[in-house]
C-alpha atoms as a PDB file:
ATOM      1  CA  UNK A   1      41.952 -49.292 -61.926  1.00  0.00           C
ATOM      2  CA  UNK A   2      43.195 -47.223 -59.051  1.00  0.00           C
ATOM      3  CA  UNK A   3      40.812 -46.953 -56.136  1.00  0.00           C
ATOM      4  CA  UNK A   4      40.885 -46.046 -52.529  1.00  0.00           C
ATOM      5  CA  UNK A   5      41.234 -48.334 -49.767  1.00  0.00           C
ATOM      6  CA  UNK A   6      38.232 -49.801 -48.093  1.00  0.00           C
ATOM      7  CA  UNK A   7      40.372 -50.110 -44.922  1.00  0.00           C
ATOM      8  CA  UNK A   8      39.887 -46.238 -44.101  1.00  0.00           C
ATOM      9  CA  UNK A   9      37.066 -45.668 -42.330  1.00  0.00           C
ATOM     10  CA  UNK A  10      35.725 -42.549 -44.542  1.00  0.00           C
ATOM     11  CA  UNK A  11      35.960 -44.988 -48.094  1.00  0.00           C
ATOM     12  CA  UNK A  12      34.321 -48.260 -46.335  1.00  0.00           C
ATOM     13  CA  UNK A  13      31.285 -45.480 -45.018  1.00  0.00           C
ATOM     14  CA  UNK A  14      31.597 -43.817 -48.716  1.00  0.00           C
ATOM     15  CA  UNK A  15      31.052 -46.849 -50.320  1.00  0.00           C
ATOM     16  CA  UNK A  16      28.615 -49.349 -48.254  1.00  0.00           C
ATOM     17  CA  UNK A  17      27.023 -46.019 -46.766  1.00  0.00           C
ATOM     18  CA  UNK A  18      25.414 -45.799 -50.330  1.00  0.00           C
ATOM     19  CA  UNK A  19      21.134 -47.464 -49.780  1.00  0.00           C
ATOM     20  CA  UNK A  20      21.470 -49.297 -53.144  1.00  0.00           C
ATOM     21  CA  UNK A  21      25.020 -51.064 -51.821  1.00  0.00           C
ATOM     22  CA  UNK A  22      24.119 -51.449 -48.127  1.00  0.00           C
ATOM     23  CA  UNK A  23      20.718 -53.549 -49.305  1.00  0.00           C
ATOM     24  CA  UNK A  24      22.644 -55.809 -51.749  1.00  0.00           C
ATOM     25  CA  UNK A  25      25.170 -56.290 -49.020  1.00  0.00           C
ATOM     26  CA  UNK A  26      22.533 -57.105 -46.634  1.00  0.00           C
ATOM     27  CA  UNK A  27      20.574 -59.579 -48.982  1.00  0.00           C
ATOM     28  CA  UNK A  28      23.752 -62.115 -50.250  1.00  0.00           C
ATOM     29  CA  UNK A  29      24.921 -62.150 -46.532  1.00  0.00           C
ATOM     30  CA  UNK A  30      21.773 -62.516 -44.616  1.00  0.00           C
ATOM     31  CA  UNK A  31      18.898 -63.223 -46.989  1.00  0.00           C
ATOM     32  CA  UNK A  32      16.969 -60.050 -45.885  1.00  0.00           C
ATOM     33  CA  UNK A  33      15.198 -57.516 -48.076  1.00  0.00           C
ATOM     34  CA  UNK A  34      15.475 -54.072 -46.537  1.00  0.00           C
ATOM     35  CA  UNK A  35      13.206 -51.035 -47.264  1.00  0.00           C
ATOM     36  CA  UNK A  36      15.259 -48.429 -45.983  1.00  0.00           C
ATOM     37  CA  UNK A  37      16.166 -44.780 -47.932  1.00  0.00           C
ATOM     38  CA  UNK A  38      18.901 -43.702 -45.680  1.00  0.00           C
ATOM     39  CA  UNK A  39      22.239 -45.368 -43.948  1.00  0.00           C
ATOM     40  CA  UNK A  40      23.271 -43.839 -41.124  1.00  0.00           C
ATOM     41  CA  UNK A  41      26.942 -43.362 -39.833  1.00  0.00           C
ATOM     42  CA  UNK A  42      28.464 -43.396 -36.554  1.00  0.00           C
ATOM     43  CA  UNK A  43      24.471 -44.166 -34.854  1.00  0.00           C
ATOM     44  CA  UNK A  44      24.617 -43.774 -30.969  1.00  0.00           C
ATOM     45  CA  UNK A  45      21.580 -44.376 -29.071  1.00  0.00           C
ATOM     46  CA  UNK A  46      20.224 -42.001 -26.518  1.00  0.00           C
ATOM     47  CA  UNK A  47      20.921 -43.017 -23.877  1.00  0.00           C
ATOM     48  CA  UNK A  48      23.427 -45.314 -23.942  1.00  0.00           C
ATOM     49  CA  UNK A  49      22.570 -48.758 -22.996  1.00  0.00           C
ATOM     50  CA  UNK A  50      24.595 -49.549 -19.828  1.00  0.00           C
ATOM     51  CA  UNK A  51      27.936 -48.236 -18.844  1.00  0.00           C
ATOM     52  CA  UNK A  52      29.751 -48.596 -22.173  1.00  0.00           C
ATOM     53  CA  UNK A  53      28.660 -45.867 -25.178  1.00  0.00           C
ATOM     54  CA  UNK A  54      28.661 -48.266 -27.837  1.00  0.00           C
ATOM     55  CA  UNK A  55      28.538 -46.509 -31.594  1.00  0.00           C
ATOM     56  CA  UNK A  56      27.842 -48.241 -34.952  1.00  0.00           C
ATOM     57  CA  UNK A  57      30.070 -47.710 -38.370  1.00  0.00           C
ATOM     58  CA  UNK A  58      26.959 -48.205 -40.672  1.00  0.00           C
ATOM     59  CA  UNK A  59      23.396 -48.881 -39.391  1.00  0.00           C
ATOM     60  CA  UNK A  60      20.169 -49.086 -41.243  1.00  0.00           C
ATOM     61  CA  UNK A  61      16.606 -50.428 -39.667  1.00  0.00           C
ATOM     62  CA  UNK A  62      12.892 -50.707 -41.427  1.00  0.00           C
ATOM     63  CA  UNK A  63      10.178 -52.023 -39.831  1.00  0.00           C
ATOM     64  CA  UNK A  64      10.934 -55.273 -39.136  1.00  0.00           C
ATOM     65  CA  UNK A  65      15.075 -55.892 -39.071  1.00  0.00           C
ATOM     66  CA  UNK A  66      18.084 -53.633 -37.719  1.00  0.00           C
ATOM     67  CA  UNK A  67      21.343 -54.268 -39.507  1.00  0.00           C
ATOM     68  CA  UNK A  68      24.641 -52.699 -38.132  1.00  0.00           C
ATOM     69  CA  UNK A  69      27.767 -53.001 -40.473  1.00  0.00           C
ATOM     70  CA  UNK A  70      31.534 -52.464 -38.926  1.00  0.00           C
ATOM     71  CA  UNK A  71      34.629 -51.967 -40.274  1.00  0.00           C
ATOM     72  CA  UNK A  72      37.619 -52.620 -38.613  1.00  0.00           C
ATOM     73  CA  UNK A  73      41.047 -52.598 -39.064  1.00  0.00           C
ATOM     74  CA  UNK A  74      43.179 -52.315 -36.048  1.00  0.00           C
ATOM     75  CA  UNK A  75      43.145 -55.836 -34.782  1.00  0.00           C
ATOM     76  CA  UNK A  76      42.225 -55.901 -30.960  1.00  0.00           C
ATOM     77  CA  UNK A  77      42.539 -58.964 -28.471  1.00  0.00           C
ATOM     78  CA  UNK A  78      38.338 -59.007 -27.730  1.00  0.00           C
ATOM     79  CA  UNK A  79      37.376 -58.810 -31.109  1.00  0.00           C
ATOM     80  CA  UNK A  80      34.950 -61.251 -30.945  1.00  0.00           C
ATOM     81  CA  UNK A  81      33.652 -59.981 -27.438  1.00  0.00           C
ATOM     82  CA  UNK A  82      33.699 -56.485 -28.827  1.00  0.00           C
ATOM     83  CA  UNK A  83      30.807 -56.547 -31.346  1.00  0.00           C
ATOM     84  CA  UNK A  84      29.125 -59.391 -29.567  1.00  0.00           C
ATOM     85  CA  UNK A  85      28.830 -56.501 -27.119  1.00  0.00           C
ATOM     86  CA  UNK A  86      27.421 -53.834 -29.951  1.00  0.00           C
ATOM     87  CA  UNK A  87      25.137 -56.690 -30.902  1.00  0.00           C
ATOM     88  CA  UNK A  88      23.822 -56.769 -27.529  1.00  0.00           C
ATOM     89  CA  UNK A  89      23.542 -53.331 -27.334  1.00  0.00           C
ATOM     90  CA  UNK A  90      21.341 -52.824 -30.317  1.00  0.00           C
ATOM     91  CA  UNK A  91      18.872 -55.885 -28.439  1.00  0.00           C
ATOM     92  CA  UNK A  92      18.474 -54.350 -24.875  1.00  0.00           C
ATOM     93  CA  UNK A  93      18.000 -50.888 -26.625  1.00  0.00           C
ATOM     94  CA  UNK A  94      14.523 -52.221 -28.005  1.00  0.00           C
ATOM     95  CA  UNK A  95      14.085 -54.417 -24.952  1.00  0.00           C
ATOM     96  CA  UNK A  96      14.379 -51.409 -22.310  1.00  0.00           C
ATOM     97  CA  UNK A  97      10.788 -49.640 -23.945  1.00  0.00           C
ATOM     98  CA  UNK A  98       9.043 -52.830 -24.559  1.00  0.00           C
ATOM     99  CA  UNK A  99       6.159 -54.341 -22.950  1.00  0.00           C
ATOM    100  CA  UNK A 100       8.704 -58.033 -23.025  1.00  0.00           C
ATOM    101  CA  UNK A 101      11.512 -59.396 -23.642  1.00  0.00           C
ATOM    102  CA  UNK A 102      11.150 -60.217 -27.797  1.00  0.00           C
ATOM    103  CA  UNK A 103      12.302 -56.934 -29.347  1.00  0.00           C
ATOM    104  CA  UNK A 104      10.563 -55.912 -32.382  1.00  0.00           C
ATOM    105  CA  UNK A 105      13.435 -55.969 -34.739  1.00  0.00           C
ATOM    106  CA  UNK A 106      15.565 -58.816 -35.871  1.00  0.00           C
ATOM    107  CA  UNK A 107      19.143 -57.564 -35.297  1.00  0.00           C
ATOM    108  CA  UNK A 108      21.665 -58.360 -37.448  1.00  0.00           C
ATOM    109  CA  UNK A 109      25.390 -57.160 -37.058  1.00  0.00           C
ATOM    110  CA  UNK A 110      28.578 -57.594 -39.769  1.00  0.00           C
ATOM    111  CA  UNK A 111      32.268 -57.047 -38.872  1.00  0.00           C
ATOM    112  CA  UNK A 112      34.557 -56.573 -41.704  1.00  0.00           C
ATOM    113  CA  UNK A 113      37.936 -56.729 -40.459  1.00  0.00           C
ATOM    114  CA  UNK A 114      40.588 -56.009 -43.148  1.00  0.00           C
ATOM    115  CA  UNK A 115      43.321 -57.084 -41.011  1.00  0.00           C
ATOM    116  CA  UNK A 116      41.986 -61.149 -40.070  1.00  0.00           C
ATOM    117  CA  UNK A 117      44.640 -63.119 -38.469  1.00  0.00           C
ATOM    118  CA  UNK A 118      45.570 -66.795 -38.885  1.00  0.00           C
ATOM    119  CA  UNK A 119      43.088 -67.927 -36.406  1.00  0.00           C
ATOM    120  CA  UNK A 120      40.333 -66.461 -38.632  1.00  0.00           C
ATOM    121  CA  UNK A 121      38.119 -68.092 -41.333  1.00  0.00           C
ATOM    122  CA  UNK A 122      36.850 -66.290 -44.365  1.00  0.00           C
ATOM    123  CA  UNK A 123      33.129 -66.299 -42.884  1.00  0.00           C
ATOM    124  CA  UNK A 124      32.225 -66.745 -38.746  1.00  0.00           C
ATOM    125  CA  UNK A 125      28.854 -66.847 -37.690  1.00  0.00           C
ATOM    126  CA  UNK A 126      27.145 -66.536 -33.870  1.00  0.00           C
ATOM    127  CA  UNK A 127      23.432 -67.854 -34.427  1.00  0.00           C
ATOM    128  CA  UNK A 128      21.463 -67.102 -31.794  1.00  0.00           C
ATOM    129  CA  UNK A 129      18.557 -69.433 -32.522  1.00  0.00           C
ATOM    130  CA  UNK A 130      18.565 -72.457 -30.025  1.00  0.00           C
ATOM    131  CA  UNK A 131      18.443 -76.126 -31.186  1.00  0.00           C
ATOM    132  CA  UNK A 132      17.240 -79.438 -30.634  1.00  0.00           C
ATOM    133  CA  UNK A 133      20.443 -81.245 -28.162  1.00  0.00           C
ATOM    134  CA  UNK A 134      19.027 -84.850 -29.477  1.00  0.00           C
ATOM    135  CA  UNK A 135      18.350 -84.168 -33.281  1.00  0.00           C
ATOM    136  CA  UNK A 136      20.602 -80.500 -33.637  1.00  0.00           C
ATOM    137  CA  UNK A 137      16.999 -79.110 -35.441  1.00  0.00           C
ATOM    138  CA  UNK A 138      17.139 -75.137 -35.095  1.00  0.00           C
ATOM    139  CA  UNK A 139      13.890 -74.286 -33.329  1.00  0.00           C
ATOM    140  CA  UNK A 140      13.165 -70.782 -35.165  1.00  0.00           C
ATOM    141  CA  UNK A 141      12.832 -68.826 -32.333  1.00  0.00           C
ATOM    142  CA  UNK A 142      15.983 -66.365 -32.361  1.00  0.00           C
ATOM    143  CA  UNK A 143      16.876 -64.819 -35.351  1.00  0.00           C
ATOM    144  CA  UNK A 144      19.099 -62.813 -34.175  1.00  0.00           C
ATOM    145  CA  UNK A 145      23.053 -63.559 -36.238  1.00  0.00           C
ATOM    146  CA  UNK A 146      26.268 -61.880 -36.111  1.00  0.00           C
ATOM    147  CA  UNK A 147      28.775 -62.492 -39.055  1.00  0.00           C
ATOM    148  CA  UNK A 148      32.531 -61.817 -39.024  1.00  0.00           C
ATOM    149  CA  UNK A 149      33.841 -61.474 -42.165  1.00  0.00           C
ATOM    150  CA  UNK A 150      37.614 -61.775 -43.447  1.00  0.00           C
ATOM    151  CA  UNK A 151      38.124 -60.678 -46.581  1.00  0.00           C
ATOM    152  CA  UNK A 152      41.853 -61.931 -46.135  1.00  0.00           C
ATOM    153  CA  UNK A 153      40.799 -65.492 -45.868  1.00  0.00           C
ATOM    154  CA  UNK A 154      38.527 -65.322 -49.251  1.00  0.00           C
ATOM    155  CA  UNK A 155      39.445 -68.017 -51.684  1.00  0.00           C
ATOM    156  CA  UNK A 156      38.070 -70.182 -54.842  1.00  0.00           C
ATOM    157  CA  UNK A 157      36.012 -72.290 -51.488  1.00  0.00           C
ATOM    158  CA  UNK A 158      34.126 -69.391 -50.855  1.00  0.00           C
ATOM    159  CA  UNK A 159      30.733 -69.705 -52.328  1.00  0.00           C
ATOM    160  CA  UNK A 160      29.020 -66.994 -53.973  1.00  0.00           C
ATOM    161  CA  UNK A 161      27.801 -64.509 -53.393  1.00  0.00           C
ATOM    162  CA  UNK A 162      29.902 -64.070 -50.334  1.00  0.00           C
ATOM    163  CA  UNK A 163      33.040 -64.416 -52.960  1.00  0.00           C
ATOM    164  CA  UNK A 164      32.943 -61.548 -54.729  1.00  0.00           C
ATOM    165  CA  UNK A 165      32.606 -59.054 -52.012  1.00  0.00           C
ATOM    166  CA  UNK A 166      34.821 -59.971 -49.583  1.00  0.00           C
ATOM    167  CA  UNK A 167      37.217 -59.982 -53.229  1.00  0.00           C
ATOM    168  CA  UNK A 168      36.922 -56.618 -53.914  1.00  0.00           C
ATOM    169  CA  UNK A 169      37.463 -55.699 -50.515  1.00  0.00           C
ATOM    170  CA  UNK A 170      40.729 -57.424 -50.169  1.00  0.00           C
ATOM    171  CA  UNK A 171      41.892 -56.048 -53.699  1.00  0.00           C
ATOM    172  CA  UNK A 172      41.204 -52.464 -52.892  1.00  0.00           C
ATOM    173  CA  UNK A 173      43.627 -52.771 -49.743  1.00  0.00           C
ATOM    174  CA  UNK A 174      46.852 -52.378 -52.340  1.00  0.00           C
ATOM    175  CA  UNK A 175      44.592 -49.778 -53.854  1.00  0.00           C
ATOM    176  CA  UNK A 176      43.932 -51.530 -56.644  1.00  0.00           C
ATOM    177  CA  UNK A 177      40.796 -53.325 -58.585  1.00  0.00           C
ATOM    178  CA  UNK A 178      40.365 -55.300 -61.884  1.00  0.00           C
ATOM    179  CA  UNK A 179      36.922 -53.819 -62.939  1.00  0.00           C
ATOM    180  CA  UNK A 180      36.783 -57.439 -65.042  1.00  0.00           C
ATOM    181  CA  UNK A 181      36.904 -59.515 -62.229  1.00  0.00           C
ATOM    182  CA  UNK A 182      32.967 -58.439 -61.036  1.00  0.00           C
ATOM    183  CA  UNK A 183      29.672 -58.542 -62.630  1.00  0.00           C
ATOM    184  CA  UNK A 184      27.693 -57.520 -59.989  1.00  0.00           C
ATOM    185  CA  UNK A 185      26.044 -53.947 -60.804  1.00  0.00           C
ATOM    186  CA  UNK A 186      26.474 -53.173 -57.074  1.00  0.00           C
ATOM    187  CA  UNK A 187      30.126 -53.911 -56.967  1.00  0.00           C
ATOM    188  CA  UNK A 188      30.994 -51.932 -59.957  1.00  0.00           C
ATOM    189  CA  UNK A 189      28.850 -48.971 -58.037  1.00  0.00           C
ATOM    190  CA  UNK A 190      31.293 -49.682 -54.966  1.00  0.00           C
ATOM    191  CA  UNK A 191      34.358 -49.283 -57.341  1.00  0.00           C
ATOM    192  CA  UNK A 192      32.857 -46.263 -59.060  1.00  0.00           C
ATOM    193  CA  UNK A 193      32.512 -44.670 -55.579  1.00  0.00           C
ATOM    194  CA  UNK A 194      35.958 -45.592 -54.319  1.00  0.00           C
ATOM    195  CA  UNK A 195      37.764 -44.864 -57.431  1.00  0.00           C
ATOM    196  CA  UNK A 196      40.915 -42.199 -56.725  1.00  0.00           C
ATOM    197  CA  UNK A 197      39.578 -39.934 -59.254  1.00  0.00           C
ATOM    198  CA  UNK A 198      36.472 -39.474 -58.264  1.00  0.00           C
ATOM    199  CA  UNK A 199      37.312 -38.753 -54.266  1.00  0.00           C
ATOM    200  CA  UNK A 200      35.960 -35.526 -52.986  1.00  0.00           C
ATOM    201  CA  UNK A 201      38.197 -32.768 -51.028  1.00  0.00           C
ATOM    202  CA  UNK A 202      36.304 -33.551 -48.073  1.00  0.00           C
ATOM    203  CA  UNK A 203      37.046 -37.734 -48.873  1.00  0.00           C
ATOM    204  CA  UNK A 204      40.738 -36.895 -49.277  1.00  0.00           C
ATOM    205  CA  UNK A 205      41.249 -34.610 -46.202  1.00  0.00           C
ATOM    206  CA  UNK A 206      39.468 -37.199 -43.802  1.00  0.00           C
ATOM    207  CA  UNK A 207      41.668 -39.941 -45.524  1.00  0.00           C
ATOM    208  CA  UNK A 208      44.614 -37.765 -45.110  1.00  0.00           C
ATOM    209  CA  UNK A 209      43.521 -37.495 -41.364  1.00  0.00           C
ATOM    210  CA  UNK A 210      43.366 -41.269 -40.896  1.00  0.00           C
ATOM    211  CA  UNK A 211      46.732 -41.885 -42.709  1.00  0.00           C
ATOM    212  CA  UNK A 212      48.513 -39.461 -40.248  1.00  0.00           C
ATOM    213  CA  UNK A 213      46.483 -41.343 -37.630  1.00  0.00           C
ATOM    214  CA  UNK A 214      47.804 -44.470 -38.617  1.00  0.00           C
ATOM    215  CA  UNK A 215      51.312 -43.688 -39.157  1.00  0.00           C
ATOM    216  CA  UNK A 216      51.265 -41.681 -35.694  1.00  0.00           C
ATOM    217  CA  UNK A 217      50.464 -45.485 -34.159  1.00  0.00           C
ATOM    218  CA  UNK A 218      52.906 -47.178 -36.041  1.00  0.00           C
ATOM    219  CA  UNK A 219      55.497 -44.764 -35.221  1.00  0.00           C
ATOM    220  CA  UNK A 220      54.706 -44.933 -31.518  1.00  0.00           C
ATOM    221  CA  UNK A 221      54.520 -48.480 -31.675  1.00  0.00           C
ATOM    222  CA  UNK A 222      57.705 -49.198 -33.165  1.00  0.00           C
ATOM    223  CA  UNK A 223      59.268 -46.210 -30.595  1.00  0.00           C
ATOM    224  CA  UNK A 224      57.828 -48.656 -27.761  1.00  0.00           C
ATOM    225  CA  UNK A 225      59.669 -51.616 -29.182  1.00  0.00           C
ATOM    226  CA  UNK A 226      62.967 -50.085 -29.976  1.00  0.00           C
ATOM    227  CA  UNK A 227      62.558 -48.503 -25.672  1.00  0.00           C
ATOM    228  CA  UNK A 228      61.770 -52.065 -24.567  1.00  0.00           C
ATOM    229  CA  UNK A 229      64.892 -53.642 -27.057  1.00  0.00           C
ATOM    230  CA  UNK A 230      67.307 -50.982 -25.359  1.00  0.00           C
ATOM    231  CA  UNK A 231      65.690 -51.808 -22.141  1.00  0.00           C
ATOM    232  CA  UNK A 232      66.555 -55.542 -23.099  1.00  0.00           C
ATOM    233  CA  UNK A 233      70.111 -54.696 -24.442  1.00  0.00           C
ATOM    234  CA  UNK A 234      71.210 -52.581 -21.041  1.00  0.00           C
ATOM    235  CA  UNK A 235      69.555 -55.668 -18.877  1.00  0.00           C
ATOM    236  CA  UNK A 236      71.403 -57.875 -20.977  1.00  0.00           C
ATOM    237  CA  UNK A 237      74.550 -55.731 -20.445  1.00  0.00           C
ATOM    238  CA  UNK A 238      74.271 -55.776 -16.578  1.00  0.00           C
ATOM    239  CA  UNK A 239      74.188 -59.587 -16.371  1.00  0.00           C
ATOM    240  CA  UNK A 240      76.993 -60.614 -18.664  1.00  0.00           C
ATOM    241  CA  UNK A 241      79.387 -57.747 -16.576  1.00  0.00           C
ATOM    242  CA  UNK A 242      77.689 -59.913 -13.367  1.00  0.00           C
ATOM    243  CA  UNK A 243      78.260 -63.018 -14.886  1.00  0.00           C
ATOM    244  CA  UNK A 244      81.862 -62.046 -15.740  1.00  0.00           C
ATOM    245  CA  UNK A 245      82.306 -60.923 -12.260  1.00  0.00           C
ATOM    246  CA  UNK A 246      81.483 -64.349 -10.910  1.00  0.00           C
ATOM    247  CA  UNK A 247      83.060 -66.235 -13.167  1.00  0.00           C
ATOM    248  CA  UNK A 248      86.556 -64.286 -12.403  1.00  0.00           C
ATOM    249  CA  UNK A 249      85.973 -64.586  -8.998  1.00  0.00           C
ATOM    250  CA  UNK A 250      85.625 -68.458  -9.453  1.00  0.00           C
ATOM    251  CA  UNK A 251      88.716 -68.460 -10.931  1.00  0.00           C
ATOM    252  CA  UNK A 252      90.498 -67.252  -8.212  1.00  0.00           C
ATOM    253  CA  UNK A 253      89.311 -68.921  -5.715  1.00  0.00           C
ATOM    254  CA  UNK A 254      90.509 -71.994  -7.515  1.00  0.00           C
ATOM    255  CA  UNK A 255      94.041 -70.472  -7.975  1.00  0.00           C
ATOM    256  CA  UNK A 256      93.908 -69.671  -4.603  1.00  0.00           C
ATOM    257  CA  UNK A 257      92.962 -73.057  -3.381  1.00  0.00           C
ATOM    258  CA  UNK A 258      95.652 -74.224  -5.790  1.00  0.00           C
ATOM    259  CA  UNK A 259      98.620 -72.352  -3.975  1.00  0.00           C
ATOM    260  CA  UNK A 260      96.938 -73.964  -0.627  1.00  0.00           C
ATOM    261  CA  UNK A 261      95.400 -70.767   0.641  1.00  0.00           C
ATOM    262  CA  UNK A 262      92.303 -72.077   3.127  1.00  0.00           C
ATOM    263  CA  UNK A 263      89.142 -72.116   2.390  1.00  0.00           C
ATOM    264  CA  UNK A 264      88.177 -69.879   5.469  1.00  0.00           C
ATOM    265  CA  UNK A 265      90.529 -67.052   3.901  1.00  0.00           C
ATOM    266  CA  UNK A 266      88.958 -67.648   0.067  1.00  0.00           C
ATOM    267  CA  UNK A 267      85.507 -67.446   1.365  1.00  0.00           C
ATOM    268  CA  UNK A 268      86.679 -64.015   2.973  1.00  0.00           C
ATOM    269  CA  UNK A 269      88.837 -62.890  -0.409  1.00  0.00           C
ATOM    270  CA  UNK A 270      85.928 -63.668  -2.691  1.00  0.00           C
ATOM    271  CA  UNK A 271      82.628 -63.915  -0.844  1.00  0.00           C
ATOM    272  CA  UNK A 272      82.180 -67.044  -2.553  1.00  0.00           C
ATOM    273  CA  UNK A 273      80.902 -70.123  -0.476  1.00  0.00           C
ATOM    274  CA  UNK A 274      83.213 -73.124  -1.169  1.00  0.00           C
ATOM    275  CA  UNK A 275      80.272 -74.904  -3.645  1.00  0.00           C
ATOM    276  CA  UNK A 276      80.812 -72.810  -5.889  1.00  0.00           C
ATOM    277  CA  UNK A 277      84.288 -73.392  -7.028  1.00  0.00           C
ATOM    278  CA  UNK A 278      85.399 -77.109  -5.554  1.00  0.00           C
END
């Protein structure tokens, strides 16, 4: 079937944005069981914590966990650091009103990145809860967990019911699904959601938005590298006409030397020292 892909922004919101899919999501990668009726998009708080206005993709809370979901697919160089940060964020917010330092929410935060790289694994996981150094016992203090998830690294390894989801994530990238291949009812919902024909106006013109968006970085990109190739090409162009230079005035000199000019009146000729060309 022909869907949209979950790498735009507006489908991946679309989709997990839905209560039913965001709790099933939640559950098979964390264990929790939310009561929440609404998923909110693009959640600041008010005031931002610290200097850096940190804003969430997908964020639900009930009364006892917080659970922030993020898509991304331009790969940047802190990825890790980056939503370690968010995570962060989402503590200290509940910290900065509280009477101490244990905030009343668990906090839970998931990165999807659709574009892993070969350093990546399928599923990464930042535990916050200490252990025992002698017998490596968790202590169940902290429950506080970040996942990283890369649906580019899923394979037959990958237990369920991780499998499946990071599957139909990765197959909706070339924009299409086999329906078949999942018999979760949530899943089907997600492909129901994302399929092509059922897109609203206001889905297509926002993904219409992002694809310019994207192409407009590729193209600058690849405008960047071609500069810094003709940059390389000129540089390239300078030495060899230097190096050809030198190398003619090397030959001289030794013709010079050859016909028993001195090597007083070569030095002067050439500006070579005599090194170079004895």
């Amino acid at each position: 079937m022909q869907v949209a892909s979950l790498r735009y922004d507006v489908i991946f919101k679309k989709a997990f944005g839905d209560v039913e899919v965001f709790k099933a999501f939640a559950k098979d990668f964390l264990g929790v069981d939310l009561n929440i009726d609404k998923v909110e998009t693009e959640k600041k708080f008010s005031p931002p914590i610290g200097k850096v206005d940190s804003r969430f993709d997908l964020y639900a809370e009930d009364l006892t966990n917080r659970v922030i979901v993020d898509i991304q697919h331009r790969r940047y160089d802190d990825h890790y650091d980056r939503f370690l940060h968010y995570h962060c964020a989402a503590l200290l917010e509940q910290v900065s009103t509280a009477k101490n330092y244990s905030p009343a929410l668990t906090v839970f935060t998931i990165v999807v990145s659709t574009s892993g790289t070969k350093e990546d694994v399928a599923i990464a996981e930042i535990n916050f809860d200490p252990f025992d150094f002698l017998t490596q016992q968790r202590l169940s203090k902290i429950p506080h967990r970040v996942l990283y998830l890369s649906p580019k690294h899923v394979n037959q390894q990958v237990p369920e019911p991780y499998r499946q989801w990071l599957q139909l994530i990765q197959d909706s990238l070339d924009e299409q699904a086999e329906e078949s291949c999942y018999d979760k009812p949530e899943l089907r919902h997600v492909l129901d959601l994302i399929k092509v024909d059922g897109l609203t106006p206001q889905d297509r013109a926002r993904l219409k938005d992002e694809y310019a968006l994207e192409q407009a970085l590729r193209q600058e990109k690849r405008e960047e590298f071609e500069k810094g190739e003709q940059r390389g090409l000129e540089k390239g162009l300078e030495l060899g006409e230097q190096r050809g230079l030198e190398l003619g005035k090397l030959e001289i000199a030794r013709k010079l030397q050859a016909q028993g000019m001195s090597i007083e009146q070569i030095e002067q000729l050439t500006g070579l020292s005599r090194g170079l060309w004895q």
